[in-house]
N, C-alpha and C. Protein backbone atom coordinates (compact mmCIF):
# COMPACT_ATOMS: atom_id res chain seq x y z
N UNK A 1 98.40 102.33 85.20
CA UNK A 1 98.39 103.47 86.09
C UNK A 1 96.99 103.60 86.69
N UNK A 2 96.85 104.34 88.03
CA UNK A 2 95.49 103.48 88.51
C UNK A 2 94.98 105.17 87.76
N UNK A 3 93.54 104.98 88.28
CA UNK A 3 92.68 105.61 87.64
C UNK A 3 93.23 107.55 88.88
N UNK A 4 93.34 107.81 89.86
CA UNK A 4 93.25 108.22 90.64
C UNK A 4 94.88 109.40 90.59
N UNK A 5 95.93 108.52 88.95
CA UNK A 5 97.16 109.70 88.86
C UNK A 5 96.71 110.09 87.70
N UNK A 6 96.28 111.44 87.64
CA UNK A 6 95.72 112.24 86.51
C UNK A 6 96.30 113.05 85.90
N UNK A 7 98.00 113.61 86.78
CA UNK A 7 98.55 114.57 86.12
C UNK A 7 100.01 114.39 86.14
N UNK A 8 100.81 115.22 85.01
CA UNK A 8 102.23 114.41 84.82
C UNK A 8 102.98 114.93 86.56
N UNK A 9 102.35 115.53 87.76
CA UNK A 9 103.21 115.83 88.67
C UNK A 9 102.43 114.24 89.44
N UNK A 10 100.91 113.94 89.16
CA UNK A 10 100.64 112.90 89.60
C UNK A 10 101.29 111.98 90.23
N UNK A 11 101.57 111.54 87.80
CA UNK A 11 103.19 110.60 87.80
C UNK A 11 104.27 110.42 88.73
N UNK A 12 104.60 111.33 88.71
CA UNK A 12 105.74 111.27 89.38
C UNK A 12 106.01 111.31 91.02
N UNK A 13 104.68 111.43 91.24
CA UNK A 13 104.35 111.04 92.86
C UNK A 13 104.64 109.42 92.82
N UNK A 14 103.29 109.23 92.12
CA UNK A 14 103.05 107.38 91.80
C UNK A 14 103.99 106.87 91.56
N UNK A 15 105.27 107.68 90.67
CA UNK A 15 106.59 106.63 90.30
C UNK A 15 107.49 106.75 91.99
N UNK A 16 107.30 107.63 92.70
CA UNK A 16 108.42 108.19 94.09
C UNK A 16 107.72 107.12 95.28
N UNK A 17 106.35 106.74 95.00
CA UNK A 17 105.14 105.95 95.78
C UNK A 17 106.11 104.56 95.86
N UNK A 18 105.75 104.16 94.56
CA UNK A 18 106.31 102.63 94.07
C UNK A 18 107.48 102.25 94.24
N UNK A 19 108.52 103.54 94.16
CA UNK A 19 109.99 103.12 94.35
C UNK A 19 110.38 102.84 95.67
N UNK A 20 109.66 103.74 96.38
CA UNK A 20 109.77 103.83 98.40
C UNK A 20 109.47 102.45 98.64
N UNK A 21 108.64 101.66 98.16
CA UNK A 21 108.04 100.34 98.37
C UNK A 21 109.05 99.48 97.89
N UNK A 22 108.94 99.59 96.82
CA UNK A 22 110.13 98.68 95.97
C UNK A 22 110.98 98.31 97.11
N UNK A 23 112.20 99.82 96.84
CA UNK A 23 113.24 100.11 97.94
C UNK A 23 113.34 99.31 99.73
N UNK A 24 111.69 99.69 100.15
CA UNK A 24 112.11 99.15 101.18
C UNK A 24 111.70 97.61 101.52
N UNK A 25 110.71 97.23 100.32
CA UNK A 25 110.24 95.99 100.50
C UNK A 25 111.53 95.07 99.65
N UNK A 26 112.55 95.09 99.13
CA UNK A 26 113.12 94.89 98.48
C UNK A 26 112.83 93.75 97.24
N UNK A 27 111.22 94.16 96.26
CA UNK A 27 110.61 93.56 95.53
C UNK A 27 110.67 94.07 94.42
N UNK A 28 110.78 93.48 93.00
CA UNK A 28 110.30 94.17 91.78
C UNK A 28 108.99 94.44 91.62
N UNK A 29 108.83 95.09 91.21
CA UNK A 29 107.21 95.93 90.90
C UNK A 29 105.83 94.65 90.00
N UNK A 30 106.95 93.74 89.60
CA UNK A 30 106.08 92.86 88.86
C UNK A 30 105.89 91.69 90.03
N UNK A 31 106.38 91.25 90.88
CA UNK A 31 106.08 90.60 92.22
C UNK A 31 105.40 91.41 93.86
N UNK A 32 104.89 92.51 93.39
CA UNK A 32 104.42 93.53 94.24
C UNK A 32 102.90 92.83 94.57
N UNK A 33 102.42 92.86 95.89
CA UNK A 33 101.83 92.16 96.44
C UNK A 33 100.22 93.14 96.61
N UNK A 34 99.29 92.41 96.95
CA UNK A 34 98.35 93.81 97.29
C UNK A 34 98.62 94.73 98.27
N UNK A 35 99.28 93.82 99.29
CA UNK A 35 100.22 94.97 100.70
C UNK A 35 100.95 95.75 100.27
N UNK A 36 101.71 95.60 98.81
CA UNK A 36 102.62 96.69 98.40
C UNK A 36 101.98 97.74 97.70
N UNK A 37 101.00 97.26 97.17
CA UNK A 37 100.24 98.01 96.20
C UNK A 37 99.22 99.06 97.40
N UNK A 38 98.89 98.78 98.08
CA UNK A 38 97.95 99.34 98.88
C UNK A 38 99.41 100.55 99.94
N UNK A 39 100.55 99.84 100.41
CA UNK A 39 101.69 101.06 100.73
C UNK A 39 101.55 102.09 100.05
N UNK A 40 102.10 101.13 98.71
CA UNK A 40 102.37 102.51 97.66
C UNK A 40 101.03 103.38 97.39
N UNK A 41 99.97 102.74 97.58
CA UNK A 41 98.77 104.15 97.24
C UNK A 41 98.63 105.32 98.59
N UNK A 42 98.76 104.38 99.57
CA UNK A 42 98.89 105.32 100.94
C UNK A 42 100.10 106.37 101.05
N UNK A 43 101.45 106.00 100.37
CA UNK A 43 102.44 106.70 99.99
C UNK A 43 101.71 108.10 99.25
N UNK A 44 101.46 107.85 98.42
CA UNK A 44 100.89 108.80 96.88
C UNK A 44 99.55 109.77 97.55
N UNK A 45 98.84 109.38 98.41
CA UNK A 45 98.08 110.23 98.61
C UNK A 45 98.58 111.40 99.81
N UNK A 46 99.30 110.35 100.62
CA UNK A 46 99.89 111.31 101.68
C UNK A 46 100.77 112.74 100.77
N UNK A 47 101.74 112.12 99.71
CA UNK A 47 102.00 112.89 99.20
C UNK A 47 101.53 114.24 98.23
N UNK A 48 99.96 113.85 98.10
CA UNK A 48 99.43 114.28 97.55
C UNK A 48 98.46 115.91 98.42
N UNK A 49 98.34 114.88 99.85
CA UNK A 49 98.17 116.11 101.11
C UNK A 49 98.83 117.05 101.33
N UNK A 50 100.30 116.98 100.85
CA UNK A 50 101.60 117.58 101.23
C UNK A 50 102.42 117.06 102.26
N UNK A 51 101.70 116.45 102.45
CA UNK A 51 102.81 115.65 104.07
C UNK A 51 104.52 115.23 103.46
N UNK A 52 104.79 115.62 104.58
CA UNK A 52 106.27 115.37 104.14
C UNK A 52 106.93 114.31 104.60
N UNK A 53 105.64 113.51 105.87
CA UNK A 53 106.31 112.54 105.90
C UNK A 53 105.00 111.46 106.84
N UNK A 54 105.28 110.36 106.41
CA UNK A 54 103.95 109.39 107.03
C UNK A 54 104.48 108.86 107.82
N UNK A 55 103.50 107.94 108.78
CA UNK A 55 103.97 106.90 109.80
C UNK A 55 103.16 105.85 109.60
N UNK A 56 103.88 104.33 109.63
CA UNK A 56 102.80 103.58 109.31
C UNK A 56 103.02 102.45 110.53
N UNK A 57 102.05 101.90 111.09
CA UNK A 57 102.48 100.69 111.89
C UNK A 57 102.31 99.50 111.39
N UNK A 58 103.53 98.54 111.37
CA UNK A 58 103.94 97.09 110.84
C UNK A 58 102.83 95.90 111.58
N UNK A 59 102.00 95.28 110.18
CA UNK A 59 101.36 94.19 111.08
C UNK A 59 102.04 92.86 110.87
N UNK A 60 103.38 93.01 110.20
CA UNK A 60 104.47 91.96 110.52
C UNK A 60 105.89 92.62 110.30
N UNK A 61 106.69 91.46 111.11
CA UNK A 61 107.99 91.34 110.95
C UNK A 61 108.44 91.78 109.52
N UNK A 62 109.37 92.89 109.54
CA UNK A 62 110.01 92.92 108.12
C UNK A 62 111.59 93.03 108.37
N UNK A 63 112.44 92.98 107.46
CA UNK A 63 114.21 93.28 107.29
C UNK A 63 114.15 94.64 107.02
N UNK A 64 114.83 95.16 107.23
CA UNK A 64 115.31 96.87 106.63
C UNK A 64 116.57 96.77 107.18
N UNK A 65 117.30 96.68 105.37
CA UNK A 65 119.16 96.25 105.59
C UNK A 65 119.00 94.85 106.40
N UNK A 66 120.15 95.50 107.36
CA UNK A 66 120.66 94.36 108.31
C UNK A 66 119.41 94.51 109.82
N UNK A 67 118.23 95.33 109.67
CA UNK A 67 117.87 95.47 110.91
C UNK A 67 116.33 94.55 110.59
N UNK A 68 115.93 94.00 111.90
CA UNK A 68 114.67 93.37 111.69
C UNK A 68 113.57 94.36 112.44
N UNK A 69 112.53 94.64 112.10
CA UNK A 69 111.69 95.51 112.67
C UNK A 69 110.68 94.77 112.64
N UNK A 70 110.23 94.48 114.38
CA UNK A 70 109.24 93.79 114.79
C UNK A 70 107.88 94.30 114.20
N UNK A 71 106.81 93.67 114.38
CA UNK A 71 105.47 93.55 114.18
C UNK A 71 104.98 94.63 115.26
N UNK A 72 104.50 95.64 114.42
CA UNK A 72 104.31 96.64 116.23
C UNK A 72 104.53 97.75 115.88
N UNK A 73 105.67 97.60 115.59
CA UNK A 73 106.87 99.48 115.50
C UNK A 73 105.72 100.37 114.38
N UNK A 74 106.16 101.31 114.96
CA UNK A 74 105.88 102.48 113.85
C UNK A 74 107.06 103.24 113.06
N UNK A 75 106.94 103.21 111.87
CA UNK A 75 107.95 103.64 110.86
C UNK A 75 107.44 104.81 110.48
N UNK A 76 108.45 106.20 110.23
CA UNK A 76 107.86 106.96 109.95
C UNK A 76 108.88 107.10 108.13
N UNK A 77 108.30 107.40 107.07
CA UNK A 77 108.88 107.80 105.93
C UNK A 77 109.18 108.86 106.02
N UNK A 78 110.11 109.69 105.43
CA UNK A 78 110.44 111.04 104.75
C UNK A 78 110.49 111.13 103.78
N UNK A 79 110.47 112.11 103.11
CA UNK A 79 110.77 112.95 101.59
C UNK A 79 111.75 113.68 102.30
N UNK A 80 112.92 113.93 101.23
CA UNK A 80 113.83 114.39 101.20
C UNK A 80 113.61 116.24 101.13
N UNK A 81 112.50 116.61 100.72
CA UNK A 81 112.30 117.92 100.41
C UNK A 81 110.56 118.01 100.80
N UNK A 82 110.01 119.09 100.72
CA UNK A 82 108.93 119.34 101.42
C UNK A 82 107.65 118.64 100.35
N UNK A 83 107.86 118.42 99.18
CA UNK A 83 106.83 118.22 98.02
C UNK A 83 107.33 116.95 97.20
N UNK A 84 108.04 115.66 98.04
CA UNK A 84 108.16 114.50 97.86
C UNK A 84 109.11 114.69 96.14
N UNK A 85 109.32 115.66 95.72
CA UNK A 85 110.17 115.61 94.16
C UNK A 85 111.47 114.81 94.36
């Protein structure tokens, strides 16, 4: 756990961080890359701002499902509720 989740609501940011990545990178956590690792911290802090929801722009081609999303686009995440739970 990095040095930076200090509290059990931390946790559970860091575990909602990692899964969003997981989920959309469609990787296990033990093949997680520094690009995933560096998502998921940008995930966790945004969440940590309160933001309810980020935008990130792709510096490659990825799959999501059946759709390919060029190198370029901007993706925006949501949380389902205002405090990422």
């Amino acid at each position: 756990m990095p040095g930076f989740v200090k509290t059990p609501a931390d946790e559970k940011k860091w575990q909602k961080a990692k899964k969003i990545v997981k989920e959309q990178n469609n990787v296990n956590f033990s093949d997680f890359k520094d690009e995933d690792w560096a998502f998921a911290n940008y995930l966790f802090h945004n969440m940590k701002k309160g933001n309810t929801s980020v935008e990130f722009k792709l510096d490659q081609d990825i799959v999501l499902g059946d759709m390919l999303v060029k190198s370029g686009s901007v993706i925006e995440v949501m949380s389902n509720v205002e405090t990422w739970d």
